[in-house]
C-alpha atoms as a PDB file:
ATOM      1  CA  UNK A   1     -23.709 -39.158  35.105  1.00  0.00           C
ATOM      2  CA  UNK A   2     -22.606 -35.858  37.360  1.00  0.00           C
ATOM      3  CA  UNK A   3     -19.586 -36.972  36.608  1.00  0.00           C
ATOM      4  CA  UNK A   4     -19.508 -37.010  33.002  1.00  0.00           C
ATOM      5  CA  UNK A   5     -21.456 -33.679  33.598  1.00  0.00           C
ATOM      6  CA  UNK A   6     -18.658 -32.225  35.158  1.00  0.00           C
ATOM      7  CA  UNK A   7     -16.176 -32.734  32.798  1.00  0.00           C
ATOM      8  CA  UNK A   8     -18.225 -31.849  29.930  1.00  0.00           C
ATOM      9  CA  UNK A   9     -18.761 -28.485  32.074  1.00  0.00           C
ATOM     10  CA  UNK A  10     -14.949 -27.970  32.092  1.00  0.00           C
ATOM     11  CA  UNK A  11     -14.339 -29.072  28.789  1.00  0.00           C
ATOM     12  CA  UNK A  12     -16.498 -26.334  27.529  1.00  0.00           C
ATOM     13  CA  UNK A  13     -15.102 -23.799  29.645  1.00  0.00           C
ATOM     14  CA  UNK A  14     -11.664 -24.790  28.382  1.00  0.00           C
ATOM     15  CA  UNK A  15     -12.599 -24.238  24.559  1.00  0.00           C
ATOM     16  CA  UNK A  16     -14.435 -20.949  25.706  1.00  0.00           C
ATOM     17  CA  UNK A  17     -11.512 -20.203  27.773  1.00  0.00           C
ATOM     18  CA  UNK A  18      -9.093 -20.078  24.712  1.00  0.00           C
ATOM     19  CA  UNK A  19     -11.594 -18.501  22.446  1.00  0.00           C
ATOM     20  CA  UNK A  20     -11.515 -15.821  24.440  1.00  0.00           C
ATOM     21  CA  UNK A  21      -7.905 -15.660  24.497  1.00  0.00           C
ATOM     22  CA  UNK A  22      -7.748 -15.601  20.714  1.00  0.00           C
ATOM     23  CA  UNK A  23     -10.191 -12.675  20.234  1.00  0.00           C
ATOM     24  CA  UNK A  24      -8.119  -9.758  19.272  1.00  0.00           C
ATOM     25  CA  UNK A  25      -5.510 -11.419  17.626  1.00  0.00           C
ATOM     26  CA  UNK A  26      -6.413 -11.622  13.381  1.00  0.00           C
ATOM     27  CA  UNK A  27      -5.970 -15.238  11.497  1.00  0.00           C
ATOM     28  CA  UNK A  28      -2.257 -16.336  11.761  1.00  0.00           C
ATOM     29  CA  UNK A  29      -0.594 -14.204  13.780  1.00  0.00           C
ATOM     30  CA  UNK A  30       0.486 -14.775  17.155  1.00  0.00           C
ATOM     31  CA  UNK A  31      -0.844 -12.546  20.031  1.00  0.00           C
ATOM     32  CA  UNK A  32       0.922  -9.176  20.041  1.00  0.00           C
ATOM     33  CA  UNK A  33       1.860  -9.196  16.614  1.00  0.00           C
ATOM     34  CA  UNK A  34       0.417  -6.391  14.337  1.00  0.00           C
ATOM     35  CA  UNK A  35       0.796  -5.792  10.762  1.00  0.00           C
ATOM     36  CA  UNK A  36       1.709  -3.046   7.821  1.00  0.00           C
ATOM     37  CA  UNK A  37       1.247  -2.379   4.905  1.00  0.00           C
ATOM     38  CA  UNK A  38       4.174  -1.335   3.259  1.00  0.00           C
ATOM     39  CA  UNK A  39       3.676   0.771  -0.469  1.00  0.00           C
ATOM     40  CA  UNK A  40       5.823   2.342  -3.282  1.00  0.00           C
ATOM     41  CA  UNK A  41       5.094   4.661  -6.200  1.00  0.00           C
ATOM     42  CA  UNK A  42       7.950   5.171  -8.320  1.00  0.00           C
ATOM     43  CA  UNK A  43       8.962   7.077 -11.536  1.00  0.00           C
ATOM     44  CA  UNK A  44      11.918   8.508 -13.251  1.00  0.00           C
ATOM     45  CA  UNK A  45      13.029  11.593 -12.173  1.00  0.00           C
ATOM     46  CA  UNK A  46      12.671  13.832 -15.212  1.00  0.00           C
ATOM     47  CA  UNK A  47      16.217  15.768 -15.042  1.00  0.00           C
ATOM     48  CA  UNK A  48      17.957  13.351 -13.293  1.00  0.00           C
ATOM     49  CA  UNK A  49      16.454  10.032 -14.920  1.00  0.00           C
ATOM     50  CA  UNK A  50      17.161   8.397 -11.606  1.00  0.00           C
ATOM     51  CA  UNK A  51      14.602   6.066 -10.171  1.00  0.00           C
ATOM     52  CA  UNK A  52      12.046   8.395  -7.438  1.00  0.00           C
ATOM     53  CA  UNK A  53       9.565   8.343  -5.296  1.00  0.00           C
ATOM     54  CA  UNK A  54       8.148   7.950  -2.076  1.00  0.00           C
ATOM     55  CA  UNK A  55       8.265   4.477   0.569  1.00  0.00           C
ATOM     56  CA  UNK A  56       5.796   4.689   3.107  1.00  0.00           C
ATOM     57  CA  UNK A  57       4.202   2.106   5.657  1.00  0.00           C
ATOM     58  CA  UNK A  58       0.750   1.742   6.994  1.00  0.00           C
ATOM     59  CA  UNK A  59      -0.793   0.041   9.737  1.00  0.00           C
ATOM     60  CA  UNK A  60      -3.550  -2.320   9.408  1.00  0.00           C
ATOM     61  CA  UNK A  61      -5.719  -0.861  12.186  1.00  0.00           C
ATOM     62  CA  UNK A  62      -9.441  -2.564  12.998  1.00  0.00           C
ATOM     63  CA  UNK A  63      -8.456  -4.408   9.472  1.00  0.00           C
ATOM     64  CA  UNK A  64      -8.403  -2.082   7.211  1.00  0.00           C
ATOM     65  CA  UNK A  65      -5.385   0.780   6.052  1.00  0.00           C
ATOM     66  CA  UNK A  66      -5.488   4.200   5.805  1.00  0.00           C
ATOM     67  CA  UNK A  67      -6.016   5.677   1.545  1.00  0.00           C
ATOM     68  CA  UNK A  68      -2.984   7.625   0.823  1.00  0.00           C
ATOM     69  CA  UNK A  69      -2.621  10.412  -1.299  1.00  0.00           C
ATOM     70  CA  UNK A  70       1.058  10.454  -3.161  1.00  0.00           C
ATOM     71  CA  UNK A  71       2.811  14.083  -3.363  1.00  0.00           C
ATOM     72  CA  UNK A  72       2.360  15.439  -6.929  1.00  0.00           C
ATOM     73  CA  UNK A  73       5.698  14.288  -9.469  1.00  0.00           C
ATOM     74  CA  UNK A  74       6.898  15.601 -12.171  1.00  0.00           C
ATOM     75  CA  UNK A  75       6.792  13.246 -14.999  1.00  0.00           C
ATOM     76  CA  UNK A  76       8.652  13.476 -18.781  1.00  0.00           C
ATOM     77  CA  UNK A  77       7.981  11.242 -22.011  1.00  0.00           C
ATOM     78  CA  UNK A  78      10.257  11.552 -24.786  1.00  0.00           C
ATOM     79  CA  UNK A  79      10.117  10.269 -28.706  1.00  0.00           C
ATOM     80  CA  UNK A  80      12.815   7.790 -29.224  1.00  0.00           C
ATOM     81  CA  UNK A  81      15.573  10.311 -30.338  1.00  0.00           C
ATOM     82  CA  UNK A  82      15.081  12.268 -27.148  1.00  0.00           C
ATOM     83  CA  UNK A  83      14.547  14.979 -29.351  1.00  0.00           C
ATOM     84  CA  UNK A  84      11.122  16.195 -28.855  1.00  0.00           C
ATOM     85  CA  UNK A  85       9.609  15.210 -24.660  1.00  0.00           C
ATOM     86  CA  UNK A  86       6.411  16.087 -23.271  1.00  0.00           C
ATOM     87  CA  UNK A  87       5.792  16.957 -19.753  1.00  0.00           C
ATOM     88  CA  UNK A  88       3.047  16.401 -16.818  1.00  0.00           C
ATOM     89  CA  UNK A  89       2.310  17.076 -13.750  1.00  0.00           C
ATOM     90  CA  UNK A  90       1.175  13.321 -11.986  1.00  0.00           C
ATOM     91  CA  UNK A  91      -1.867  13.298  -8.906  1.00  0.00           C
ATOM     92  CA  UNK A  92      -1.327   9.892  -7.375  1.00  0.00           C
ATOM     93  CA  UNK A  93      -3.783   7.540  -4.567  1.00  0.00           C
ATOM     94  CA  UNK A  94      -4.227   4.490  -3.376  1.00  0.00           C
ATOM     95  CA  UNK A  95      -7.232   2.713  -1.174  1.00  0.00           C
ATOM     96  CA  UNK A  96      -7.641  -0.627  -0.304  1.00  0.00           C
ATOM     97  CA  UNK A  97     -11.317  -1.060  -0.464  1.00  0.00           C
ATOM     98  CA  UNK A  98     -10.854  -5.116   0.721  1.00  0.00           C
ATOM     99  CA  UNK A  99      -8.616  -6.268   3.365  1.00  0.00           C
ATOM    100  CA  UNK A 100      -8.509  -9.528   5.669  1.00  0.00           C
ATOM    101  CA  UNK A 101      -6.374 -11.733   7.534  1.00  0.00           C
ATOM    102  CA  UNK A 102      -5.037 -14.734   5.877  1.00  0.00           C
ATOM    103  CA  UNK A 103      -2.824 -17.836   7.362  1.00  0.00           C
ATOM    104  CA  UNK A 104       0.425 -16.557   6.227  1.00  0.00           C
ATOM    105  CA  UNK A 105      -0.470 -12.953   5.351  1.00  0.00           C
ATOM    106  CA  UNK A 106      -3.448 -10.685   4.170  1.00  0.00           C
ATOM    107  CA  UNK A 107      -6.090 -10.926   1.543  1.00  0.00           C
ATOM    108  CA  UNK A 108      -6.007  -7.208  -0.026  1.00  0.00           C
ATOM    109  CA  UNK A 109      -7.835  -5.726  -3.153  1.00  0.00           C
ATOM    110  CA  UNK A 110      -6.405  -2.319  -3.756  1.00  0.00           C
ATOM    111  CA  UNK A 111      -7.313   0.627  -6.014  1.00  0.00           C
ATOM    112  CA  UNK A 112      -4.360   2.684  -7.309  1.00  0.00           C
ATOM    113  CA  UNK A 113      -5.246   5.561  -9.851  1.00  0.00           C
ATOM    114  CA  UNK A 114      -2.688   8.426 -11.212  1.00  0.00           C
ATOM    115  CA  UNK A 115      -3.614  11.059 -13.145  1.00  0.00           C
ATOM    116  CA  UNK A 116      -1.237  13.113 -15.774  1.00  0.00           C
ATOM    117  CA  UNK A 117      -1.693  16.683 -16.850  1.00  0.00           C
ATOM    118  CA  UNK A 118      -0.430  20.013 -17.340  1.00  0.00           C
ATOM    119  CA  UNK A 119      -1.456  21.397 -13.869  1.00  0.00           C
ATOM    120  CA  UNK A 120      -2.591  19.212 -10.733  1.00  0.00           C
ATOM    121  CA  UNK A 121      -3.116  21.119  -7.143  1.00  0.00           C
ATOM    122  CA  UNK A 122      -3.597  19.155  -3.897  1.00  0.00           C
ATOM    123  CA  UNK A 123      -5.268  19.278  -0.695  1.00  0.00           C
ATOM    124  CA  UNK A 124      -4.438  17.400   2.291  1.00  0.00           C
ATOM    125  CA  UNK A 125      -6.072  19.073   5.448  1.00  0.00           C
ATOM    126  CA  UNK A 126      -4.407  22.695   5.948  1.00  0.00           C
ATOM    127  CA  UNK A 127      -2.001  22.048   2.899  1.00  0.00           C
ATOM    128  CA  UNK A 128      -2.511  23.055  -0.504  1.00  0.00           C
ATOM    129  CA  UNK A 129      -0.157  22.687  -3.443  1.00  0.00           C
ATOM    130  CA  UNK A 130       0.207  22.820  -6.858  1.00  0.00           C
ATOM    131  CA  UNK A 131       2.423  22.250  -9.832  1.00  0.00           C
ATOM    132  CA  UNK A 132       2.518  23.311 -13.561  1.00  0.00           C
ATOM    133  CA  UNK A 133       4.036  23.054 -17.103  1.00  0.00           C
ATOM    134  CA  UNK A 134       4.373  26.301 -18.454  1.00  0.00           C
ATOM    135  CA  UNK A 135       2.230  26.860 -21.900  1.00  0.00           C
ATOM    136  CA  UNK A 136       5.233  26.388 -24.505  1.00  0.00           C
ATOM    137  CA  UNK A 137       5.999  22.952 -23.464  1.00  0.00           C
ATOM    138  CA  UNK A 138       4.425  19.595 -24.775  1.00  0.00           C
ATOM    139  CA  UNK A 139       2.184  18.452 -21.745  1.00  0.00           C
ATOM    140  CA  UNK A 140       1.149  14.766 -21.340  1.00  0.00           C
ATOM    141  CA  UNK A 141      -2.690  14.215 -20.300  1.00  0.00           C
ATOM    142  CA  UNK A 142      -4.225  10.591 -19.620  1.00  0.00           C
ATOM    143  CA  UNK A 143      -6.010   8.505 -16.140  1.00  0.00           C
ATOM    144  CA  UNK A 144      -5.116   5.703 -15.356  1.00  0.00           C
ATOM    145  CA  UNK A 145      -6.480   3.000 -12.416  1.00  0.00           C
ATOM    146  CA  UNK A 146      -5.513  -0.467 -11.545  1.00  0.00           C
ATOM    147  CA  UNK A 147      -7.429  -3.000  -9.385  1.00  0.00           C
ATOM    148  CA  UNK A 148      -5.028  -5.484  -8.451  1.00  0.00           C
ATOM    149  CA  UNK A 149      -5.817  -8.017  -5.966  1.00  0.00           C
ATOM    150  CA  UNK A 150      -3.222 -10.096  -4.098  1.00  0.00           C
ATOM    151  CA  UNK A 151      -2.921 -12.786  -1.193  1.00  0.00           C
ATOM    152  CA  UNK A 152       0.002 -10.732  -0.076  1.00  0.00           C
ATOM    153  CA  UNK A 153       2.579 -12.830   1.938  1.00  0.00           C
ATOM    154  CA  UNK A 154       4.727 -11.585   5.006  1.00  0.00           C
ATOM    155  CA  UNK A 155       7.517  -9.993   3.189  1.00  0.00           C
ATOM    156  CA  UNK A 156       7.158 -10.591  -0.635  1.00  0.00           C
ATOM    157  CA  UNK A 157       6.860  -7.806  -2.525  1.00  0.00           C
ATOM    158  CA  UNK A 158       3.926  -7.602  -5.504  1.00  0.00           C
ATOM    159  CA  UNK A 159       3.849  -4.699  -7.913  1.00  0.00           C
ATOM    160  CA  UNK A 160       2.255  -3.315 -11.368  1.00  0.00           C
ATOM    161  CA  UNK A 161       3.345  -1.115 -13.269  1.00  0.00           C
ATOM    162  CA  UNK A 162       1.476   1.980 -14.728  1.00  0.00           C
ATOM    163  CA  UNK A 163       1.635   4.274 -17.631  1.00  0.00           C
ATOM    164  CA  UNK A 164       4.897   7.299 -18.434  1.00  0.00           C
ATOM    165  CA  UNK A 165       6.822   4.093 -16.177  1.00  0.00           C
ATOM    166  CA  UNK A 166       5.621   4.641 -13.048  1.00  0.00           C
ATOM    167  CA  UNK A 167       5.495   1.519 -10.771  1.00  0.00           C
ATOM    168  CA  UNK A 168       4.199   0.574  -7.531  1.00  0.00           C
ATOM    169  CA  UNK A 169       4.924  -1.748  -5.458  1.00  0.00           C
ATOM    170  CA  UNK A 170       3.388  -3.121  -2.318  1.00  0.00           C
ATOM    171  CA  UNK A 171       4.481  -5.516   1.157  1.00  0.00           C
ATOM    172  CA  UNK A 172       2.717  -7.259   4.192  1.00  0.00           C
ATOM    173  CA  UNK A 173       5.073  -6.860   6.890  1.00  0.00           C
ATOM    174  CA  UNK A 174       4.646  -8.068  10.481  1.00  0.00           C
ATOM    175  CA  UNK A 175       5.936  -6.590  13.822  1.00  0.00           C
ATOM    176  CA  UNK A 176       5.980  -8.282  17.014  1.00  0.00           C
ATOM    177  CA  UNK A 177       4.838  -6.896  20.303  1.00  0.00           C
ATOM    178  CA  UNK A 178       7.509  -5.197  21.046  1.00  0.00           C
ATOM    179  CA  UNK A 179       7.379  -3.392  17.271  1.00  0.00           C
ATOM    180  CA  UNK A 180      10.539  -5.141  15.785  1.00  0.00           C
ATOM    181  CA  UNK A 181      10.025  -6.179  11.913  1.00  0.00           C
ATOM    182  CA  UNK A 182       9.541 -10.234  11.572  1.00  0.00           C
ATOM    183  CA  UNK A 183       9.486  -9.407   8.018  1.00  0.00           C
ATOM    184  CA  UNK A 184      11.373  -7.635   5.149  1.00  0.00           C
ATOM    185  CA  UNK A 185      10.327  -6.184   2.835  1.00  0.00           C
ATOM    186  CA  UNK A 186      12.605  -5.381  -0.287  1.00  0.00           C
ATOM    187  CA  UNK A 187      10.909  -1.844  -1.468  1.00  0.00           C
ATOM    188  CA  UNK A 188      13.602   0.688  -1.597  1.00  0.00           C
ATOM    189  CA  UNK A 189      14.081   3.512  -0.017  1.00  0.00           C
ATOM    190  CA  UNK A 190      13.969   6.620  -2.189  1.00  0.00           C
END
């Protein structure tokens, strides 16, 4: 009986042994390995009409990500002979109000709004801008916001796409301890 007491001791000590060992590290990834979030928002530039934006990464710290507040765009809609093109002035964010660890990559329920007029301004701590269309030009007006929700894997990309043809896109990408990328994710640089 002491016997079998014993090893029932140790056997218990074993599984809290490597529960311990586990705490820390989220639901399918291996122990050092951390994880970002890695977001686009993308339009067409409206006197180049090349593709524009901004690529940024986020870490998924105490599981959850930083919101992020896009720089104000320019944005331009035109009537189908090109002829007549109304203007705006685009305020851009993103939150993820749900995220969690998944086998494989992350459970994540994000909010992405933009909103188009003639004048936006911005404030992001000790920096305030602003942007305009002057008076005698068309100006576009409209709010927009999307609620997508994703089981994002490790390095495939998911994206919607929004009014005036702005898109964004969005990536789980690992790192391991050492803070190479396991993943890649195939959101363009801009």
């Amino acid at each position: 009986m002491q016997r079998t007491l014993i090893l029932s001791t140790l056997a218990a000590a074993g599984l809290l042994l490597s529960a311990c060992a586990a705490v820390g590290t989220p639901t399918g990834l291996q122990e050092g390995q951390t994880v970002a979030i890695v977001n686009s928002l993308s339009w067409d530039n409206p006197l180049s009409g090349k593709r524009d934006g901004v690529r940024t990464s986020w870490p998924v710290k105490d599981g959850k990500i930083a919101a992020e507040y896009f720089p104000l765009a320019q944005l331009k809609q035109c009537d189908a002979g090109g002829k007549a093109c109304s203007w705006g002035v685009m305020r851009a964010q993103r939150s993820a109000p749900k995220l969690a660890y998944v086998d494989g990559g992350v459970d994540v329920a994000l909010s992405v709004s933009i909103d188009v007029a003639r004048r936006q301004d911005a404030r992001q701590g000790e920096t305030q801008t602003a942007m305009a269309i002057p008076q005698d030009v068309a100006a576009l007006s409209g709010r927009q916001q999307v609620q997508p929700s994703w089981k994002l894997k490790y390095g495939k990309v998911e994206q919607v796409e929004l009014d005036y043809g702005v898109r964004y896109q969005v990536c789980a990408q690992r790192y391991d301890a050492s803070g190479k990328a396991i993943d890649t994710c195939e959101i363009p640089f801009i």
